[in-house]
PDB file of N, CA and C in Angstrom:
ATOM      1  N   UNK A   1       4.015 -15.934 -20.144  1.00  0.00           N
ATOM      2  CA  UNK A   1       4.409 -15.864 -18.746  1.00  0.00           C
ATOM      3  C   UNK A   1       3.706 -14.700 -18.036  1.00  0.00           C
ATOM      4  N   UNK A   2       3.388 -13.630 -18.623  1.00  0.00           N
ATOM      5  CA  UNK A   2       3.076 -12.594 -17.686  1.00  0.00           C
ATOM      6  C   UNK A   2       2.306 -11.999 -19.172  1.00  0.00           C
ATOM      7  N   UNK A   3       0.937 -11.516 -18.650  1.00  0.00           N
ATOM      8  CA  UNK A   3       0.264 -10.979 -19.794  1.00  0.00           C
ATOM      9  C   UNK A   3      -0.203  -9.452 -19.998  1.00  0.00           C
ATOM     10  N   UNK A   4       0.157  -8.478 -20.694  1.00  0.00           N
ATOM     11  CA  UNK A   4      -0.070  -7.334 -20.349  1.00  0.00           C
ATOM     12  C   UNK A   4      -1.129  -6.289 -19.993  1.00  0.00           C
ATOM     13  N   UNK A   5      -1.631  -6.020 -19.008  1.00  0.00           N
ATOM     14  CA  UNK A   5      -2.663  -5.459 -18.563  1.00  0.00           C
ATOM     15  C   UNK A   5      -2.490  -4.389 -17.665  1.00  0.00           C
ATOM     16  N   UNK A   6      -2.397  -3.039 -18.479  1.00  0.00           N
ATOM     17  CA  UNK A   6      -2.247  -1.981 -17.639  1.00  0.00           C
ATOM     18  C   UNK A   6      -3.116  -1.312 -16.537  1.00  0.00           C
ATOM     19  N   UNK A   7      -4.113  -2.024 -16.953  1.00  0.00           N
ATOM     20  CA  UNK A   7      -5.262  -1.530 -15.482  1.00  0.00           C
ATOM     21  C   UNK A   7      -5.123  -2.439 -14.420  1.00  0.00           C
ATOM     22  N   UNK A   8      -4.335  -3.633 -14.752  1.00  0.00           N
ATOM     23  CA  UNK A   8      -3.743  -4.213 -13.194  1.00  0.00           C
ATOM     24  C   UNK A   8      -2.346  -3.659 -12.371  1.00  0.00           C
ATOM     25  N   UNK A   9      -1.604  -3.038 -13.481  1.00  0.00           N
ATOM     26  CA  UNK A   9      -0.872  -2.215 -13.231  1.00  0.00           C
ATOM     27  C   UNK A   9      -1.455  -0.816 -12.635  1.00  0.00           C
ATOM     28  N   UNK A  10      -2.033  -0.135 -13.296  1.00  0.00           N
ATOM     29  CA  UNK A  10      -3.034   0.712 -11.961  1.00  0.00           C
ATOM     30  C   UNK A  10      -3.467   0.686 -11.142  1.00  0.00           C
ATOM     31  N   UNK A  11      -4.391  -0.675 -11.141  1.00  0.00           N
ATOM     32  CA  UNK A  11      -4.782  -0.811  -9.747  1.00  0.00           C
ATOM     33  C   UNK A  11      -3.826  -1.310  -8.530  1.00  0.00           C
ATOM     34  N   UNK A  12      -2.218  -1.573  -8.787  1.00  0.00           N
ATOM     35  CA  UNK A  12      -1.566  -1.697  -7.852  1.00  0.00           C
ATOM     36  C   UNK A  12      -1.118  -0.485  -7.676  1.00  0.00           C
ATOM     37  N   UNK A  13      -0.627   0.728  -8.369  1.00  0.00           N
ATOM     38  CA  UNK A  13      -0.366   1.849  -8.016  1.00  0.00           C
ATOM     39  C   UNK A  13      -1.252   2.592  -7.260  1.00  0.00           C
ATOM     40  N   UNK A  14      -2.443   2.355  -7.713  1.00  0.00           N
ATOM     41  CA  UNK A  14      -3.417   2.998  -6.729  1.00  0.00           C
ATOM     42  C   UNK A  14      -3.904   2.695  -5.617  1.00  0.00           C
ATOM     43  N   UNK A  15      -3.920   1.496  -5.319  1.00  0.00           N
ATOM     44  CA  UNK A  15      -3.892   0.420  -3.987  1.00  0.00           C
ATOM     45  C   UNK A  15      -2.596   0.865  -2.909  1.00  0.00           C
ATOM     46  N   UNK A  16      -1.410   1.136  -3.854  1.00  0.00           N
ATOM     47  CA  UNK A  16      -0.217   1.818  -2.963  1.00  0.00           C
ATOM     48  C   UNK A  16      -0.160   2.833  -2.583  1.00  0.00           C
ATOM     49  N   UNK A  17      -0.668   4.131  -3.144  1.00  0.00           N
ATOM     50  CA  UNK A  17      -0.667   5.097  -2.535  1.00  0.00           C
ATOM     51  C   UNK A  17      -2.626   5.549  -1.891  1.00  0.00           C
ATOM     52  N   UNK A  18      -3.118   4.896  -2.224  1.00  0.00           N
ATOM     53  CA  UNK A  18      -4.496   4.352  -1.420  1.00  0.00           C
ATOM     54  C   UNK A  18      -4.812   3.125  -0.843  1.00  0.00           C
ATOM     55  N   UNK A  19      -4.297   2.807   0.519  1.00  0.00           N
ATOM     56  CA  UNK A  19      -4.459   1.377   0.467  1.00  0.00           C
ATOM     57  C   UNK A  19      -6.035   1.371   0.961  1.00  0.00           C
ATOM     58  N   UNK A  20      -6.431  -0.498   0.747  1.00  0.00           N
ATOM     59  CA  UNK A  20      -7.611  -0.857   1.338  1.00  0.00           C
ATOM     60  C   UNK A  20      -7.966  -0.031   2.373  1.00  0.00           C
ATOM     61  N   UNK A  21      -7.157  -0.363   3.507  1.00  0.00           N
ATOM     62  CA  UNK A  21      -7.450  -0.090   5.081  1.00  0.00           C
ATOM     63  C   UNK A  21      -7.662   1.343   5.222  1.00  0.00           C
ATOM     64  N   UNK A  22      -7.421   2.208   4.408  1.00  0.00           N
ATOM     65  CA  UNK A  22      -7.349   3.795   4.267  1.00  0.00           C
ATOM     66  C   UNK A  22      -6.033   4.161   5.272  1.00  0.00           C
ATOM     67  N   UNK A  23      -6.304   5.596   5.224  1.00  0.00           N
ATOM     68  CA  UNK A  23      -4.591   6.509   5.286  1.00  0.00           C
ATOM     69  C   UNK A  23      -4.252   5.755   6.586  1.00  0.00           C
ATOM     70  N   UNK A  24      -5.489   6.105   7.367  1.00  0.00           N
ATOM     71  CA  UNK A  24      -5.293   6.203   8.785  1.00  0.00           C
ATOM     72  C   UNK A  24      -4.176   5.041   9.450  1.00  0.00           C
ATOM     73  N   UNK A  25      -5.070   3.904   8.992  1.00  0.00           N
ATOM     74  CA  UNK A  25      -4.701   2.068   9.271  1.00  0.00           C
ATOM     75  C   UNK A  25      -3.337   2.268   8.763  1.00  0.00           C
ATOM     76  N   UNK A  26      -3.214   2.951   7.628  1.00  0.00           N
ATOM     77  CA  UNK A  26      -1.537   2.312   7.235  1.00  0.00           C
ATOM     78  C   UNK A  26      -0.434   3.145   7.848  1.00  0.00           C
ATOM     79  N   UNK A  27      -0.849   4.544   8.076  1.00  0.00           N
ATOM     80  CA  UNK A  27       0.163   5.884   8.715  1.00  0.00           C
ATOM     81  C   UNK A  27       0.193   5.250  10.241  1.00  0.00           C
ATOM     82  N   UNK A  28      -1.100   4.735  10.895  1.00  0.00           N
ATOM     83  CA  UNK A  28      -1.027   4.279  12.448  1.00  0.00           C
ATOM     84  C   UNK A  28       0.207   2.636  12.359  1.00  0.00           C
ATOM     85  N   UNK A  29      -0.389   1.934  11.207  1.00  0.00           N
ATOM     86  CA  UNK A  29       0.877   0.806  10.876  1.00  0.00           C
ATOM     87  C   UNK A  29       2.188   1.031  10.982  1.00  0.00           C
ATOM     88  N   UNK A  30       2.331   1.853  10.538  1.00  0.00           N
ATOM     89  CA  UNK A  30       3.791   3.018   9.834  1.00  0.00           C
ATOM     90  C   UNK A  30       4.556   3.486  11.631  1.00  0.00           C
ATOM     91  N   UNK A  31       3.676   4.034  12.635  1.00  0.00           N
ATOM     92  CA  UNK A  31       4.022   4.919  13.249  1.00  0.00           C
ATOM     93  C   UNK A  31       4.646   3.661  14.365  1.00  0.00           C
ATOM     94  N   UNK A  32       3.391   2.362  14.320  1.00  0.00           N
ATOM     95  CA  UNK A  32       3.547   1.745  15.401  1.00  0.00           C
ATOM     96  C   UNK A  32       4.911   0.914  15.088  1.00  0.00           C
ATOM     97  N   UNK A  33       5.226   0.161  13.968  1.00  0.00           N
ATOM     98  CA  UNK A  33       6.663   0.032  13.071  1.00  0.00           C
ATOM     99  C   UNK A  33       7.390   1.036  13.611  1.00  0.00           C
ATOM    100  N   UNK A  34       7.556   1.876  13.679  1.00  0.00           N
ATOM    101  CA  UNK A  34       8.931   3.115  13.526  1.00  0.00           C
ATOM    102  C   UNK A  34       9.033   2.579  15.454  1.00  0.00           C
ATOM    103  N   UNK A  35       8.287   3.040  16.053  1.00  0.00           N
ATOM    104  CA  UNK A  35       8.174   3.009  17.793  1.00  0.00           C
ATOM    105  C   UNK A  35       8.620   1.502  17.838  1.00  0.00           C
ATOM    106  N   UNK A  36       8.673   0.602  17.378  1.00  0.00           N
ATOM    107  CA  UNK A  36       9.380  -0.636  17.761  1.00  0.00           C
ATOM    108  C   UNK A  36      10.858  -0.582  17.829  1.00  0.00           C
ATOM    109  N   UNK A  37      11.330   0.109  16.624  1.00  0.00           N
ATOM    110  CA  UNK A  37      12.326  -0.036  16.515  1.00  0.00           C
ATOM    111  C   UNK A  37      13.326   0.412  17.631  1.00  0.00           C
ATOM    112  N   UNK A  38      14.380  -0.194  18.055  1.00  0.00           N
ATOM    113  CA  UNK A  38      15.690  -0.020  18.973  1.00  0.00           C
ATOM    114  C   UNK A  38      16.095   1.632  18.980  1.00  0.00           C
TER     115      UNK A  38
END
């Protein structure tokens, strides 16, 4: 069912606290999210 591979497991940890889009794209994501809210 699920096969063990810890470097895919890394590369999602590292994808999470580095995403694709870099800091900027995801903190500006982050900021424009928070300002929606009520």
């Amino acid at each position: 069912m699920f096969k063990r591979n810890p470097r895919s497991y890394l590369r999602i940890i590292a994808e999470f606290f580095y995403p694709r889009g870099g800091w900027y794209r995801a903190a500006g994501y982050v900021l424009h999210r928070l300002r929606r809210l009520p």
